[in-house]
Protein backbone atom coordinates (compact mmCIF):
# COMPACT_ATOMS: atom_id res chain seq x y z
CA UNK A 1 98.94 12.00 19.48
CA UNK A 2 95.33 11.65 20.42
CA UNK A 3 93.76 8.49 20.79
CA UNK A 4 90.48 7.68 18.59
CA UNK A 5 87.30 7.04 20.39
CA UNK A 6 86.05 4.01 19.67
CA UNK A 7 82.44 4.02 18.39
CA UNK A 8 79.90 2.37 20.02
CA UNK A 9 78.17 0.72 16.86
CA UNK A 10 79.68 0.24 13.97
CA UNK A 11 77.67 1.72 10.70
CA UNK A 12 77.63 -2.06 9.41
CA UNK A 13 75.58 -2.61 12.67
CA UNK A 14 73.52 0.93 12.77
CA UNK A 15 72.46 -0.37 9.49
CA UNK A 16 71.42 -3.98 10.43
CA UNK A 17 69.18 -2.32 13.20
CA UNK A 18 67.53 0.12 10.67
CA UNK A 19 66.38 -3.09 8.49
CA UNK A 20 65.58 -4.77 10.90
CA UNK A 21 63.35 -1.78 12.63
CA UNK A 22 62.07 -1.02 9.26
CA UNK A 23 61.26 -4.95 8.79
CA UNK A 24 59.39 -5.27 12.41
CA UNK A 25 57.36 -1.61 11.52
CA UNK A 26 56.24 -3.24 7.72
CA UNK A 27 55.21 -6.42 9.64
CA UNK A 28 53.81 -5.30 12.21
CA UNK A 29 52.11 -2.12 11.85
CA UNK A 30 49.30 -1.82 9.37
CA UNK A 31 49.55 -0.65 5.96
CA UNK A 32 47.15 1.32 3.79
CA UNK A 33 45.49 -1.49 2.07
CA UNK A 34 43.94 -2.58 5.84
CA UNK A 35 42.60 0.90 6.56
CA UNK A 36 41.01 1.14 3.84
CA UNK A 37 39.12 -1.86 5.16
CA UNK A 38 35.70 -0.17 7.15
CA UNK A 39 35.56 -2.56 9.29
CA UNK A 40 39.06 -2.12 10.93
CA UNK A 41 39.31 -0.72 14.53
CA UNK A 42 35.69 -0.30 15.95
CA UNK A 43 37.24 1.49 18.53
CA UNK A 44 40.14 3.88 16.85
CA UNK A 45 42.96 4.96 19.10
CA UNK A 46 44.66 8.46 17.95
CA UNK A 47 47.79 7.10 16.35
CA UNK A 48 45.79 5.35 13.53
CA UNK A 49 43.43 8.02 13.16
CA UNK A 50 46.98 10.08 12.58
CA UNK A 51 48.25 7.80 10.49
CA UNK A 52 45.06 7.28 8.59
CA UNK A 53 44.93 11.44 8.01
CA UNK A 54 48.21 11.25 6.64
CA UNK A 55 47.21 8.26 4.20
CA UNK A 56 44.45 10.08 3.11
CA UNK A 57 46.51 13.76 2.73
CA UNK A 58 48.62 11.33 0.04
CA UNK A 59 45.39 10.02 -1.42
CA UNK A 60 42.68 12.58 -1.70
CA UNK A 61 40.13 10.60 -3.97
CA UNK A 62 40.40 7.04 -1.78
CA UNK A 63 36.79 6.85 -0.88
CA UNK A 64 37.77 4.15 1.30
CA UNK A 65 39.86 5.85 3.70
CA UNK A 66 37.83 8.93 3.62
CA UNK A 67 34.95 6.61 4.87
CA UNK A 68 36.99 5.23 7.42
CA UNK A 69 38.72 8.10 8.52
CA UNK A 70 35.46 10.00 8.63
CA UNK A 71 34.34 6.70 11.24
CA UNK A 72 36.87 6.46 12.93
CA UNK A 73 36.16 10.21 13.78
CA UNK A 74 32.79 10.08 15.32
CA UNK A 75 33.28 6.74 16.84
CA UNK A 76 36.04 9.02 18.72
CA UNK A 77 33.72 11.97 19.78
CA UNK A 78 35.03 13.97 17.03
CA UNK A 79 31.97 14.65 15.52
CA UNK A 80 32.54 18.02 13.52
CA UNK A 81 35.99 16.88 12.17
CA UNK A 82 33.99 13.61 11.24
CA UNK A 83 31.23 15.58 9.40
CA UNK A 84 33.91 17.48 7.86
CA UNK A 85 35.59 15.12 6.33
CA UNK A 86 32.84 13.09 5.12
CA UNK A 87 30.85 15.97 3.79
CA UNK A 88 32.85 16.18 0.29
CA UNK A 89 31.22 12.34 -0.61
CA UNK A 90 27.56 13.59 -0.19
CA UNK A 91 28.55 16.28 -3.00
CA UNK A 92 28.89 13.04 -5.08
CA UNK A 93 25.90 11.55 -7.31
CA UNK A 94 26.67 8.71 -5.87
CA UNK A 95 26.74 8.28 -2.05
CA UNK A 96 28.09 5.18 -0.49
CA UNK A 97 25.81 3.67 1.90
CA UNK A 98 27.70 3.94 5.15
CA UNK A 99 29.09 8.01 4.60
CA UNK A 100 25.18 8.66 4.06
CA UNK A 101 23.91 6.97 6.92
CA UNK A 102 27.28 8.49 9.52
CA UNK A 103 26.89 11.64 8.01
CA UNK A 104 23.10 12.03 8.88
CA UNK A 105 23.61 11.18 12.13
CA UNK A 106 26.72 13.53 12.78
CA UNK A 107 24.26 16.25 11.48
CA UNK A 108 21.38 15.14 13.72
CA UNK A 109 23.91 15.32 16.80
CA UNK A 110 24.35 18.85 15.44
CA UNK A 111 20.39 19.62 15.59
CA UNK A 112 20.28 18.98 18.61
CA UNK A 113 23.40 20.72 20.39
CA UNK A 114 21.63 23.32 18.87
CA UNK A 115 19.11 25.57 21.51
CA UNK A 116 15.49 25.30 20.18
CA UNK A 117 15.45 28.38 17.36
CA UNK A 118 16.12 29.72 13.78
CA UNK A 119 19.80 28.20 14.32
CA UNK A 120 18.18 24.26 15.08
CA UNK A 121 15.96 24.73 12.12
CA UNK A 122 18.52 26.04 9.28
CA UNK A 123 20.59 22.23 10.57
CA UNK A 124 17.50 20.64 10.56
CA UNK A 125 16.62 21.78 7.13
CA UNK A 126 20.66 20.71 6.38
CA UNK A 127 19.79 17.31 7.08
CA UNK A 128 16.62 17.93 5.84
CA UNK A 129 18.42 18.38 1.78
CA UNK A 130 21.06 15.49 2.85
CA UNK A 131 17.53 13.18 3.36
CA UNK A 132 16.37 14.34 -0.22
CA UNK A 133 18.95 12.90 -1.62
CA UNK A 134 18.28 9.49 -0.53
CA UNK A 135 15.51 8.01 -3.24
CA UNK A 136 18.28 8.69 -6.15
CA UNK A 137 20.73 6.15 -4.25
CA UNK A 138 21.22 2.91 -5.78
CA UNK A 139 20.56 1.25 -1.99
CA UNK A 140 17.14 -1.86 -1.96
CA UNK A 141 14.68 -0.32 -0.63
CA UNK A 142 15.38 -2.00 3.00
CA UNK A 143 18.66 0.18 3.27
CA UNK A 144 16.97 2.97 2.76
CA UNK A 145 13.98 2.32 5.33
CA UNK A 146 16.89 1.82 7.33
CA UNK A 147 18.86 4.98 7.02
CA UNK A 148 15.35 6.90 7.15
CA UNK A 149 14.27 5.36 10.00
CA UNK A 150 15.89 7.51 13.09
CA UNK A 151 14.85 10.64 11.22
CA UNK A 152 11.39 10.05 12.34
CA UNK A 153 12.91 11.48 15.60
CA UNK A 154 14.96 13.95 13.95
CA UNK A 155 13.05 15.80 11.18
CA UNK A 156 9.48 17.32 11.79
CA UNK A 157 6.48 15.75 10.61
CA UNK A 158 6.33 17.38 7.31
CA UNK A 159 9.64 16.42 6.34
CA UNK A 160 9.73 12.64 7.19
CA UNK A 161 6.65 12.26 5.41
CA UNK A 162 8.34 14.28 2.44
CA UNK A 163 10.88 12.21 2.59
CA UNK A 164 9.34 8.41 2.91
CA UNK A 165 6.37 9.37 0.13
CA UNK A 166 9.25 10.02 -1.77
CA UNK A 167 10.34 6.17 -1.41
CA UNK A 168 7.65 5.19 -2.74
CA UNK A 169 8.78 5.72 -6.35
CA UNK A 170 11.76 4.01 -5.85
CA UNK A 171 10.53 0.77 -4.00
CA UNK A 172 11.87 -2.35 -5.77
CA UNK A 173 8.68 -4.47 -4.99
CA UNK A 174 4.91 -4.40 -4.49
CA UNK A 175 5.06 -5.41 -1.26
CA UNK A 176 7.77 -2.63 -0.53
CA UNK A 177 5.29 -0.30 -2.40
CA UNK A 178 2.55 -1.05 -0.61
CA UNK A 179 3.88 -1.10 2.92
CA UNK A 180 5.31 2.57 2.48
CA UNK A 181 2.19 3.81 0.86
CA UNK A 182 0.04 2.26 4.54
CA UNK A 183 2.65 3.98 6.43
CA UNK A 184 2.36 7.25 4.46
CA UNK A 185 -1.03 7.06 4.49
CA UNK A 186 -1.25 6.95 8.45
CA UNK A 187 0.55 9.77 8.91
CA UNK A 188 -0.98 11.45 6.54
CA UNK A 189 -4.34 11.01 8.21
CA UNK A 190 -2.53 12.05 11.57
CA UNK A 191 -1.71 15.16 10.34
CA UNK A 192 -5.66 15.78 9.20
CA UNK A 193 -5.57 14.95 5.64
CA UNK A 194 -7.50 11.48 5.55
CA UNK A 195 -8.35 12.59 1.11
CA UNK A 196 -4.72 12.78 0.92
CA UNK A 197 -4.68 9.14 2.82
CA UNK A 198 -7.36 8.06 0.71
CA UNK A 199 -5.85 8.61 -2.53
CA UNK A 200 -2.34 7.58 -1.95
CA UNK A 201 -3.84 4.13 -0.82
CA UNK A 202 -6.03 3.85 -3.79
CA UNK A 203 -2.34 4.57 -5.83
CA UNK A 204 -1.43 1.39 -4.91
CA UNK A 205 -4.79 -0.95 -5.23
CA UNK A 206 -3.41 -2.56 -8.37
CA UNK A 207 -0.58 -3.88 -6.55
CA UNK A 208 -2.60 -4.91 -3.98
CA UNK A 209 -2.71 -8.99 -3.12
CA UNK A 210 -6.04 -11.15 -2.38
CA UNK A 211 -4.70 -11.33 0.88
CA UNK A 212 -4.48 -7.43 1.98
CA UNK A 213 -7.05 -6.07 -0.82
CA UNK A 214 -10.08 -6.59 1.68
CA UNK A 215 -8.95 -4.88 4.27
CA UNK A 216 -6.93 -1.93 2.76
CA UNK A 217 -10.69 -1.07 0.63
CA UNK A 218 -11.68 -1.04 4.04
CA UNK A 219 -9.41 1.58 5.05
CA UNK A 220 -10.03 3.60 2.28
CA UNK A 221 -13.36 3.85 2.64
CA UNK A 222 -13.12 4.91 6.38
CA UNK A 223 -10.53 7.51 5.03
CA UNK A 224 -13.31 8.11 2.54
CA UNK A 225 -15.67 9.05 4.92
CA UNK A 226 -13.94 10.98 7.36
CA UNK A 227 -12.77 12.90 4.20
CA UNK A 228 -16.81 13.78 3.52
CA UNK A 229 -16.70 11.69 0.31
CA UNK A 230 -19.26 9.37 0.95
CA UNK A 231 -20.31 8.88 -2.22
CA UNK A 232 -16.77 8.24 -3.18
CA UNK A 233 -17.39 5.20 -0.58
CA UNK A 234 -19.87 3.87 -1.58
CA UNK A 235 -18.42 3.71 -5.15
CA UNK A 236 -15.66 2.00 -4.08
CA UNK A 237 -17.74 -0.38 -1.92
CA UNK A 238 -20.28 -1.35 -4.94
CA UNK A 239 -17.17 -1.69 -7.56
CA UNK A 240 -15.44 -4.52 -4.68
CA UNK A 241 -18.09 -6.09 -3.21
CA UNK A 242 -21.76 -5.39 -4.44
CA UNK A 243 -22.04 -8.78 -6.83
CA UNK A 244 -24.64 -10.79 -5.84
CA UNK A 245 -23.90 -13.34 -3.28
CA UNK A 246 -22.11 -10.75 -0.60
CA UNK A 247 -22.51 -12.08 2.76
CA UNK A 248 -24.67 -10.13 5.49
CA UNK A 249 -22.26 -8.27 7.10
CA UNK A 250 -21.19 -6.73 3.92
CA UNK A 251 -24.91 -5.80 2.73
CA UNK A 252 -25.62 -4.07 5.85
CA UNK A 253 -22.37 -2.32 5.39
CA UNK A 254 -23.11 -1.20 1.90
CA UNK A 255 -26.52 -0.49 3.08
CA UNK A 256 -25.48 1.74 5.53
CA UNK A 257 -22.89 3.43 2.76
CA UNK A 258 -26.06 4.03 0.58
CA UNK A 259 -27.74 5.92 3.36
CA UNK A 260 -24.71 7.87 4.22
CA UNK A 261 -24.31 8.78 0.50
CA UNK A 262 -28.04 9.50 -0.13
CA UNK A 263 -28.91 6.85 -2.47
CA UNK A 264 -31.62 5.80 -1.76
CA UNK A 265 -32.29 3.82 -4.59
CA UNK A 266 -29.08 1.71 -4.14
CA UNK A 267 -30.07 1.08 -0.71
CA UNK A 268 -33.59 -0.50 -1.32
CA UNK A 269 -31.74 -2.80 -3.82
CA UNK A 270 -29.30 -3.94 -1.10
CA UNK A 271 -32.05 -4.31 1.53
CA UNK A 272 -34.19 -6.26 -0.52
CA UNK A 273 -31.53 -8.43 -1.36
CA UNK A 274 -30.48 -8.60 2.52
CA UNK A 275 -34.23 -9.73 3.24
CA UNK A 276 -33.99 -12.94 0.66
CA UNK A 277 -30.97 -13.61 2.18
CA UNK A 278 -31.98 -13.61 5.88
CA UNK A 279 -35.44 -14.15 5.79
CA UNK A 280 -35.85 -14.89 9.58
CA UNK A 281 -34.58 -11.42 10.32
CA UNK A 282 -37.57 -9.49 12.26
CA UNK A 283 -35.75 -6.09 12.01
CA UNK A 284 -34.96 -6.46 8.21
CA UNK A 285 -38.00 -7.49 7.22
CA UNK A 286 -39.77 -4.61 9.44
CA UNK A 287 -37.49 -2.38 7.52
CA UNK A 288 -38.48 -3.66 4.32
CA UNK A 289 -42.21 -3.86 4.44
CA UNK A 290 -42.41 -0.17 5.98
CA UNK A 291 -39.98 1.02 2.71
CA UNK A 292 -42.43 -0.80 0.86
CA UNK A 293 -45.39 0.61 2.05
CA UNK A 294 -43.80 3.76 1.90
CA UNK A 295 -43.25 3.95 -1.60
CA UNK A 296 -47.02 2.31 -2.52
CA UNK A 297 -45.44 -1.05 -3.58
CA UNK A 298 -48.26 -3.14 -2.22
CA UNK A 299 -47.44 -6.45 -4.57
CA UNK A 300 -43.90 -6.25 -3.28
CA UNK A 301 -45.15 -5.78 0.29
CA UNK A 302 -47.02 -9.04 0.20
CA UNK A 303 -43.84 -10.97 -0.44
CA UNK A 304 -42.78 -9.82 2.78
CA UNK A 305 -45.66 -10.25 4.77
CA UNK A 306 -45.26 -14.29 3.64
CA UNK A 307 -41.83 -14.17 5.00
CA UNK A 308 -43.13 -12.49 7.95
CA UNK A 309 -45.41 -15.16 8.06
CA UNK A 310 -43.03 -17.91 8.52
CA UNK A 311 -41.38 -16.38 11.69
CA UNK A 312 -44.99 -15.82 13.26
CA UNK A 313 -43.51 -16.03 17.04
CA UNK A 314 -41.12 -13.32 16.65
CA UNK A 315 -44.36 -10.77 15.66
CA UNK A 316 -45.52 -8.19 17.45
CA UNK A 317 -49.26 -6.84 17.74
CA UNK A 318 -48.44 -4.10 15.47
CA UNK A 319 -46.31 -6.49 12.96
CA UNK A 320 -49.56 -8.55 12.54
CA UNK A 321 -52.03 -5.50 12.51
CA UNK A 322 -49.71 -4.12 9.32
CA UNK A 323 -49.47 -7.42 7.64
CA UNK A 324 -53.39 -8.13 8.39
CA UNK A 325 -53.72 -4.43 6.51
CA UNK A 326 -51.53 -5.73 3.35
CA UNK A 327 -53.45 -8.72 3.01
CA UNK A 328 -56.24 -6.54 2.30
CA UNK A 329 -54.75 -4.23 0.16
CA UNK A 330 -53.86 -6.94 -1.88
CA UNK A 331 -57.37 -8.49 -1.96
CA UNK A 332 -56.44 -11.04 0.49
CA UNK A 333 -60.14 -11.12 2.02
CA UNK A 334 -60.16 -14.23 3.53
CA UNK A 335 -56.37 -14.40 4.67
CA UNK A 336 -57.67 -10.77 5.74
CA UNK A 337 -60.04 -11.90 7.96
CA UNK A 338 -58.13 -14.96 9.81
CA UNK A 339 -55.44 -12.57 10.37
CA UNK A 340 -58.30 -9.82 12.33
CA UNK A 341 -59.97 -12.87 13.96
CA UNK A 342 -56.44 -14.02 15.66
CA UNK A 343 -55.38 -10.65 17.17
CA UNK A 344 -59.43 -9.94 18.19
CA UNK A 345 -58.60 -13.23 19.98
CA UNK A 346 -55.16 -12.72 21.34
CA UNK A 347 -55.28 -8.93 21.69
CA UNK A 348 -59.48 -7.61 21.52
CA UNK A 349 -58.33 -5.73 18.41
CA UNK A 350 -61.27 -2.71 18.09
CA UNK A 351 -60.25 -2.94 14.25
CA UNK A 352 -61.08 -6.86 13.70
């Protein structure tokens, strides 16, 4: 009779070791609940990404795990599997953040492996559409700035502009608002359109703080007038600043607006009101008196001459000639006459 071979475990102790390798795997290896987790494994070896493809086989809707699977993927160098499997969430309304921003970039990478041609543009205008979609997520405005950002380098011109005007709509404060709209504007005027610049500044001037108002009128009225609108200027100009009490610099800015703009009308008002305000200014009153004489305002051209008067050692020969001439005209005779005698006796003057 044969003798029976003695087995080498017993099925008692075959089944001890399964428990106990089935214990050690549920301890130690993860389980679904941590790859679900985005932030788990920055850099994915192939057995989870294996594992996590079967979790997600199981579990088709897990947003989760498709976001980290899709992750994992590019952080791998498996780019189109990556795109692949994150494409399905930008069919969705709603995008979450982190598919949106991975998936942009996984379709950049594709632009460029791309040889310049009609194949690069129809991706470009694929990320192009995935960029549209971006104002109708429910990010704050910063995440968005932030997922737009590298498509400056991406996208053409047209586009990215398309794209960030598109923000502004959505911003969720003025000063969000009014930062785009600056940034839109620039590029707008880069790309030769400085009415389109104009207006999409002047969008936001209700918005505007004390703080950045001054200096973004400014800029529209430079857009103004390199737009050919200088009337438009000048309106703009005499709604913000031309009450009474403007400083210099801001007169002979308006002043130079008026000319611009061919008003002339506005123009004596603002130099007139320049020459009260500075009346030691040779040049100004100069101007004055000859736009005075000009026009046959001989009354008004006496109130210069006195403040021409008071700055005597600034004058000219021909400054004191003119003035001698409108103390005449204004039947000045003996101011007249002391003004002929002095240049006969600094100058010989044939006409005293």
């Amino acid at each position: 009779m044969a003798q029976r071979r003695e087995a080498f475990f017993s099925l008692p102790a075959l089944l001890l070791m399964a428990a106990l390798m089935g214990a050690a795997l549920y301890l130690l290896y993860p389980r679904q609940a941590i790859f679900e987790d985005v932030n788990y494994l920055s850099n994915p070896d192939g057995l989870s990404i294996a594992y996590l493809e079967v979790l997600l086989r199981s579990d088709q809707d897990n947003l989760s795990l498709r976001i980290n699977l899709g992750t994992m993927l590019a952080r791998s160098g498996q780019a189109r599997k990556a795109e692949q499997t994150l494409a399905p969430l930008m069919g969705r309304e709603s995008i979450p953040s982190l598919a949106f921003e991975t998936y942009t970039e996984l379709l950049a990478q594709r632009v460029f492996a791309e040889a310049p041609g009609p194949e690069r543009e129809r991706v470009r205008q694929q990320l192009f559409e995935a960029y549209q979609k971006l104002p109708s997520q429910n990010y704050n405005i910063e995440r968005m700035l932030a997922i737009l950002k590298p498509a400056n380098e991406w996208l053409t011109g047209d586009q990215y502009l398309a794209i960030l005007s598109s923000l502004r709509t959505v911003a969720d404060s003025k000063a969000s608002r009014i930062a785009i709209a600056r940034e839109v504007a620039r590029r707008q005027e880069a790309t030769g359109d400085p009415a389109l610049a104009a207006t999409t500044l002047r969008e936001v001037l209700p918005d505007v703080s004390e703080s950045l108002r001054e200096p973004i009128i400014s800029e529209v009225i430079r857009l103004e007038l390199a737009a050919g609108n200088p009337t438009a200027a000048l309106d703009l100009f005499r709604q913000e600043f031309g009450a009474p009490g403007v400083d210099t610099a801001e007169l002979a800015r308006g002043m130079e607006l008026a000319r611009l703009a061919g008003d002339d009308r506005q123009y004596r008002r603002w130099l007139l009101q320049l020459a009260r305000q500075e009346p030691s200014d040779i040049e100004t009153q100069r101007s004055l008196l000859q736009l005075q004489l000009g026009e046959g305002e001989l009354a008004a051209a006496l109130d210069t001459v006195r403040r021409l008067q008071a700055i005597d050692g600034q004058l000219t020969r021909t400054d004191r000639e003119q003035m001698a001439r409108v103390l005449e005209w204004n039947n000045r005779p003996g101011e007249a006459m002391a003004a002929w005698r002095a240049l006969y006796n600094d100058y010989g003057s044939s006409e005293a």
